[in-house]
Protein backbone atom coordinates (compact mmCIF):
# COMPACT_ATOMS: atom_id res chain seq x y z
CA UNK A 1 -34.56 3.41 -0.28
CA UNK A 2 -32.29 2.85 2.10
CA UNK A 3 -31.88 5.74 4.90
CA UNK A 4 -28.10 6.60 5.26
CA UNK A 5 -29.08 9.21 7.28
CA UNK A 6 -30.08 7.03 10.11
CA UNK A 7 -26.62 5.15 10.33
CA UNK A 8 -23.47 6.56 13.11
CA UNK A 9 -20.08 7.08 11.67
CA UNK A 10 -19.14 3.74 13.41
CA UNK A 11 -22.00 2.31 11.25
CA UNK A 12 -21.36 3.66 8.16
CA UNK A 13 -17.76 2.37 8.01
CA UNK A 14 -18.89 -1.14 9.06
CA UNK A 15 -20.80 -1.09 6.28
CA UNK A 16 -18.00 -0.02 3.95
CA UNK A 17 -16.41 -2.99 5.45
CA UNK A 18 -18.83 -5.11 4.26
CA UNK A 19 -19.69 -3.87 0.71
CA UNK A 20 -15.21 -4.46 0.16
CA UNK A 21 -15.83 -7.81 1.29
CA UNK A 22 -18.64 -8.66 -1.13
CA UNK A 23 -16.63 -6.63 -4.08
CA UNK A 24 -19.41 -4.61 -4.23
CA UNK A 25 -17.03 -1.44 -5.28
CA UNK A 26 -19.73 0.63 -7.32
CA UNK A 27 -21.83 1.11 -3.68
CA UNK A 28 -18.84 2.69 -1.92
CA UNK A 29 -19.29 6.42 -3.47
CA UNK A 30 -22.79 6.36 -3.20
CA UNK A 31 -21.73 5.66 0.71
CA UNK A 32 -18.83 8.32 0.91
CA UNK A 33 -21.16 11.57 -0.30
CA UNK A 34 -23.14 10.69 2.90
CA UNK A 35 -20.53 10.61 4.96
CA UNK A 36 -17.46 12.34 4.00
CA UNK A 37 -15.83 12.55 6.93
CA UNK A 38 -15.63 9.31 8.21
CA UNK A 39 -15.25 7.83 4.86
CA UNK A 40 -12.44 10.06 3.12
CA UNK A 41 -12.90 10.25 -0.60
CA UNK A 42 -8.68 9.29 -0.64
CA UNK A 43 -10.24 5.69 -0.13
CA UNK A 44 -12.90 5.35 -2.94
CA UNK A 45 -10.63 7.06 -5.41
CA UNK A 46 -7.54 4.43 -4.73
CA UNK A 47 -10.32 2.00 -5.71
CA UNK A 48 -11.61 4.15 -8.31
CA UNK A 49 -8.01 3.91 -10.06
CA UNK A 50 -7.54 0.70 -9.54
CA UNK A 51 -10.42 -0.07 -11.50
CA UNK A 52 -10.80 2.79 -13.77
CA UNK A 53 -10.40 0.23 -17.15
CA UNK A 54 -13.97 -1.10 -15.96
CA UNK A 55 -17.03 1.13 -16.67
CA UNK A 56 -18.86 1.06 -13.61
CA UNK A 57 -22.10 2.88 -13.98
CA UNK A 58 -23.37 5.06 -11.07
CA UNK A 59 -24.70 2.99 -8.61
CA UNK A 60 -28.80 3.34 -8.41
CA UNK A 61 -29.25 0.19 -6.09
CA UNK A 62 -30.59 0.01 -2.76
CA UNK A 63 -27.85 -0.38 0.01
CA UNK A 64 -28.72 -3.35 2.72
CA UNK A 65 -27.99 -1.02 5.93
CA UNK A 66 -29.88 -3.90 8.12
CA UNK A 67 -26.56 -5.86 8.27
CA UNK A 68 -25.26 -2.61 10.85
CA UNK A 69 -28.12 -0.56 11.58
CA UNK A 70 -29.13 -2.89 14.64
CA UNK A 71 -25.70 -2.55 15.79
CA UNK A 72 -25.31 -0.53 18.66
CA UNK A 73 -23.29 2.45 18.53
CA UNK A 74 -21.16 1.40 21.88
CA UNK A 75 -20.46 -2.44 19.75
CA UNK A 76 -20.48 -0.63 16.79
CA UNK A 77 -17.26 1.73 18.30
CA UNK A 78 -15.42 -1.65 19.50
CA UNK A 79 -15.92 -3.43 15.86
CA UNK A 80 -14.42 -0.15 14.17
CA UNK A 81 -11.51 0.16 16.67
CA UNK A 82 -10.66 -3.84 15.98
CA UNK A 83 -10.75 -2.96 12.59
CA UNK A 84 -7.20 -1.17 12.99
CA UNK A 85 -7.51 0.72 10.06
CA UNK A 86 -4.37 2.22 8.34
CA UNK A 87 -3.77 5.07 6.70
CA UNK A 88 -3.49 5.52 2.97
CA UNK A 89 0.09 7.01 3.06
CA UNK A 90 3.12 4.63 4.60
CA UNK A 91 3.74 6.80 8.20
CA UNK A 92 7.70 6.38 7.72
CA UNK A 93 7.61 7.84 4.28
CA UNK A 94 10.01 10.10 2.83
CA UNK A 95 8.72 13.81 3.45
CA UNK A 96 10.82 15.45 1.02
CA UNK A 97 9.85 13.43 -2.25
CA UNK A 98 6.81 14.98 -4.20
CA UNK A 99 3.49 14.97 -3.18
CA UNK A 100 2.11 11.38 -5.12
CA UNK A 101 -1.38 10.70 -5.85
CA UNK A 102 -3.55 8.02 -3.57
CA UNK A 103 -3.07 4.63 -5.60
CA UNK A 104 0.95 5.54 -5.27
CA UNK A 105 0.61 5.77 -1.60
CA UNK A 106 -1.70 2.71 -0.93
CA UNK A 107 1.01 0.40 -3.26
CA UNK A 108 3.91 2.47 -1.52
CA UNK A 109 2.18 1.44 2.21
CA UNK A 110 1.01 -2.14 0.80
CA UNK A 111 4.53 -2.83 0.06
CA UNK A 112 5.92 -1.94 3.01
CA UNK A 113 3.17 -4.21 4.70
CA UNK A 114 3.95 -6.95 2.81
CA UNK A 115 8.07 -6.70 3.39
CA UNK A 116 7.69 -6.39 7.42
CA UNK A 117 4.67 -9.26 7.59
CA UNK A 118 5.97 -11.44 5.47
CA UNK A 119 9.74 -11.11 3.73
CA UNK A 120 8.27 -11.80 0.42
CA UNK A 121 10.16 -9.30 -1.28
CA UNK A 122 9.29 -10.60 -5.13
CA UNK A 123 5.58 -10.20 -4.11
CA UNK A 124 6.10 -6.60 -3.71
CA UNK A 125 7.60 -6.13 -7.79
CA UNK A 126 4.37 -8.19 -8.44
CA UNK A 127 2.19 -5.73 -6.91
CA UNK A 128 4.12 -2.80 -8.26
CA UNK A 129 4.36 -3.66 -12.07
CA UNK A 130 0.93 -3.41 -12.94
CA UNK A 131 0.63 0.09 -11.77
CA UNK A 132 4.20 1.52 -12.15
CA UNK A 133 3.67 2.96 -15.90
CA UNK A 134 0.63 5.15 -14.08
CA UNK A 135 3.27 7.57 -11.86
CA UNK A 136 6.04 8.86 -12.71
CA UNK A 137 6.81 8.67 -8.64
CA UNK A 138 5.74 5.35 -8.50
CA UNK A 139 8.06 4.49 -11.04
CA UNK A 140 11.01 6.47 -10.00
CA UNK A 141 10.13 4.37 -6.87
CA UNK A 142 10.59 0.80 -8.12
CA UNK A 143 13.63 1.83 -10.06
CA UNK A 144 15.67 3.50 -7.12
CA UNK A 145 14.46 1.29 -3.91
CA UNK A 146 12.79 -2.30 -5.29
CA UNK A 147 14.96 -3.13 -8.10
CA UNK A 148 18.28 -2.56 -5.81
CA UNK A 149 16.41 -4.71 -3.20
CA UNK A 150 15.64 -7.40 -4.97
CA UNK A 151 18.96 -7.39 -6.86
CA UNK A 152 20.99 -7.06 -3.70
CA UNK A 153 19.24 -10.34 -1.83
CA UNK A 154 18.15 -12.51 -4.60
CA UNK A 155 20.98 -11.98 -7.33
CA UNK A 156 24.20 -10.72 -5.83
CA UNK A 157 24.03 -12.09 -2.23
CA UNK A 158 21.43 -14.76 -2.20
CA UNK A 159 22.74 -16.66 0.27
CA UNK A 160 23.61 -14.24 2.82
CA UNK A 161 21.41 -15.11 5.74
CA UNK A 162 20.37 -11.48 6.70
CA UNK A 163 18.30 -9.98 3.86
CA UNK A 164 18.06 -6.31 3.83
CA UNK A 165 14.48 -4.32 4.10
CA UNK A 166 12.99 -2.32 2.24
CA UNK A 167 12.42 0.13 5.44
CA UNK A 168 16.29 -0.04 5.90
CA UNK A 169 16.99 0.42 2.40
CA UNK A 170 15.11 3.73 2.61
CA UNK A 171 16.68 4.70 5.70
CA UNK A 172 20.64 4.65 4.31
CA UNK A 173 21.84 7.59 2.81
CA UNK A 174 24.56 6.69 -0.18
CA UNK A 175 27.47 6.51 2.10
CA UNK A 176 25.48 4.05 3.85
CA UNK A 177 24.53 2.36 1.37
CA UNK A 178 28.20 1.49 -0.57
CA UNK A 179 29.58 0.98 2.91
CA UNK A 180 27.04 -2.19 3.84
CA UNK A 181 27.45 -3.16 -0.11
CA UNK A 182 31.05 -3.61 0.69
CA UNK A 183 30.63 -5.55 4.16
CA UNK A 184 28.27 -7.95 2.04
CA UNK A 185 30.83 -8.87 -0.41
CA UNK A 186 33.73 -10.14 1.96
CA UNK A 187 37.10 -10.65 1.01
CA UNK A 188 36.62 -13.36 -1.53
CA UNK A 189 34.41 -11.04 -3.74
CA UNK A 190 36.40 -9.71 -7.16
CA UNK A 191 36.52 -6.61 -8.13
CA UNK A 192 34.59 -7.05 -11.00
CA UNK A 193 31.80 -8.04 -8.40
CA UNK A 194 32.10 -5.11 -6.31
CA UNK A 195 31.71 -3.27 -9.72
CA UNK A 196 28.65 -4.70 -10.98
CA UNK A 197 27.14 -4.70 -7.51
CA UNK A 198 27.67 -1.07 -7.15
CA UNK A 199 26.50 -0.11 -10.80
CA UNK A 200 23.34 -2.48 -10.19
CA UNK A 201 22.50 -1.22 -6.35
């Protein structure tokens, strides 16, 4: 068996590092009990939901700790603070909106990652719809901040050049928000336009 005991903090979430990267999700429990408070259980659950439609049976096998344990604790440190781990819950998120569960806040942070680092806003309904029918937050979510999004920049005002954000969408309050509807649509726009816009967004 495999002594867990004999691993650092730094060590131990190396090694969590490594069992994600070899999908070896039925290990990472069996890792968190022995160290619960460098490896919050927030983690294993998010991954615990995500695959909760698979049975995975209690994991009896021996963990390779050889791949870290001859790392020292000094290298060890330097690997984990490269690592730049994030938290579960996005840091700019809205503190007055009920407490959601973990898999909410990883897709809520995800998201976010994936508008800033990339501008792919359709991958974020893609991430989103699997899950949304899970929380009622998560839903109320995609209804009241994606769904304007990606109707504002891909159907209404595709070819504007500036797209909005999803961090800025967040960020306007509903004056706000009518008042840069209304700079969007420019003199040409109908009123039939401005209608439909402001019923859609």
């Amino acid at each position: 068996m495999a002594n867990l005991e004999s691993l650092s903090d730094y060590q131990a979430i190396l090694l969590a590092c490594e069992l994600c990267a070899a999908s070896n999700v039925a290990a990472l429990p069996h890792l968190q009990q022995h160290f619960p408070t460098s490896l919050t259980a927030q983690y294993t659950t998010v991954l615990d939901e995500i695959n909760r439609r698979t049975c995975l049976t209690p994991y009896s096998g021996d963990l390779d700790i050889m791949i870290v344990k001859n790392i020292e604790e000094s290298v060890a440190w330097k690997r984990v603070r490269r690592l730049r781990l994030l938290p579960l819950k996005y840091p700019q998120a809205d503190k007055t909106t009920e407490t959601t569960d973990p898999l909410t806040d990883f897709l809520i942070h995800r998201a976010h990652r994936i508008d800033t680092e990339t501008g792919l806003q359709t991958y974020i309904l893609e991430l989103i719809l699997p899950f949304y029918e899970r929380s009622e937050s998560l839903r109320q979510w995609l209804v009241s901040k994606i769904l304007p999004l990606l109707r504002s920049n891909y159907e209404y005002y595709p070819d504007k050049e500036d797209t909005i954000s999803l961090s800025v969408l967040e960020s306007m309050d509903q004056t706000t928000g009518i008042n840069v509807l209304l700079s969007m649509t420019g003199n040409a726009a109908s009123a039939t336009d401005l209608t439909r816009n402001l019923r859609g967004l």
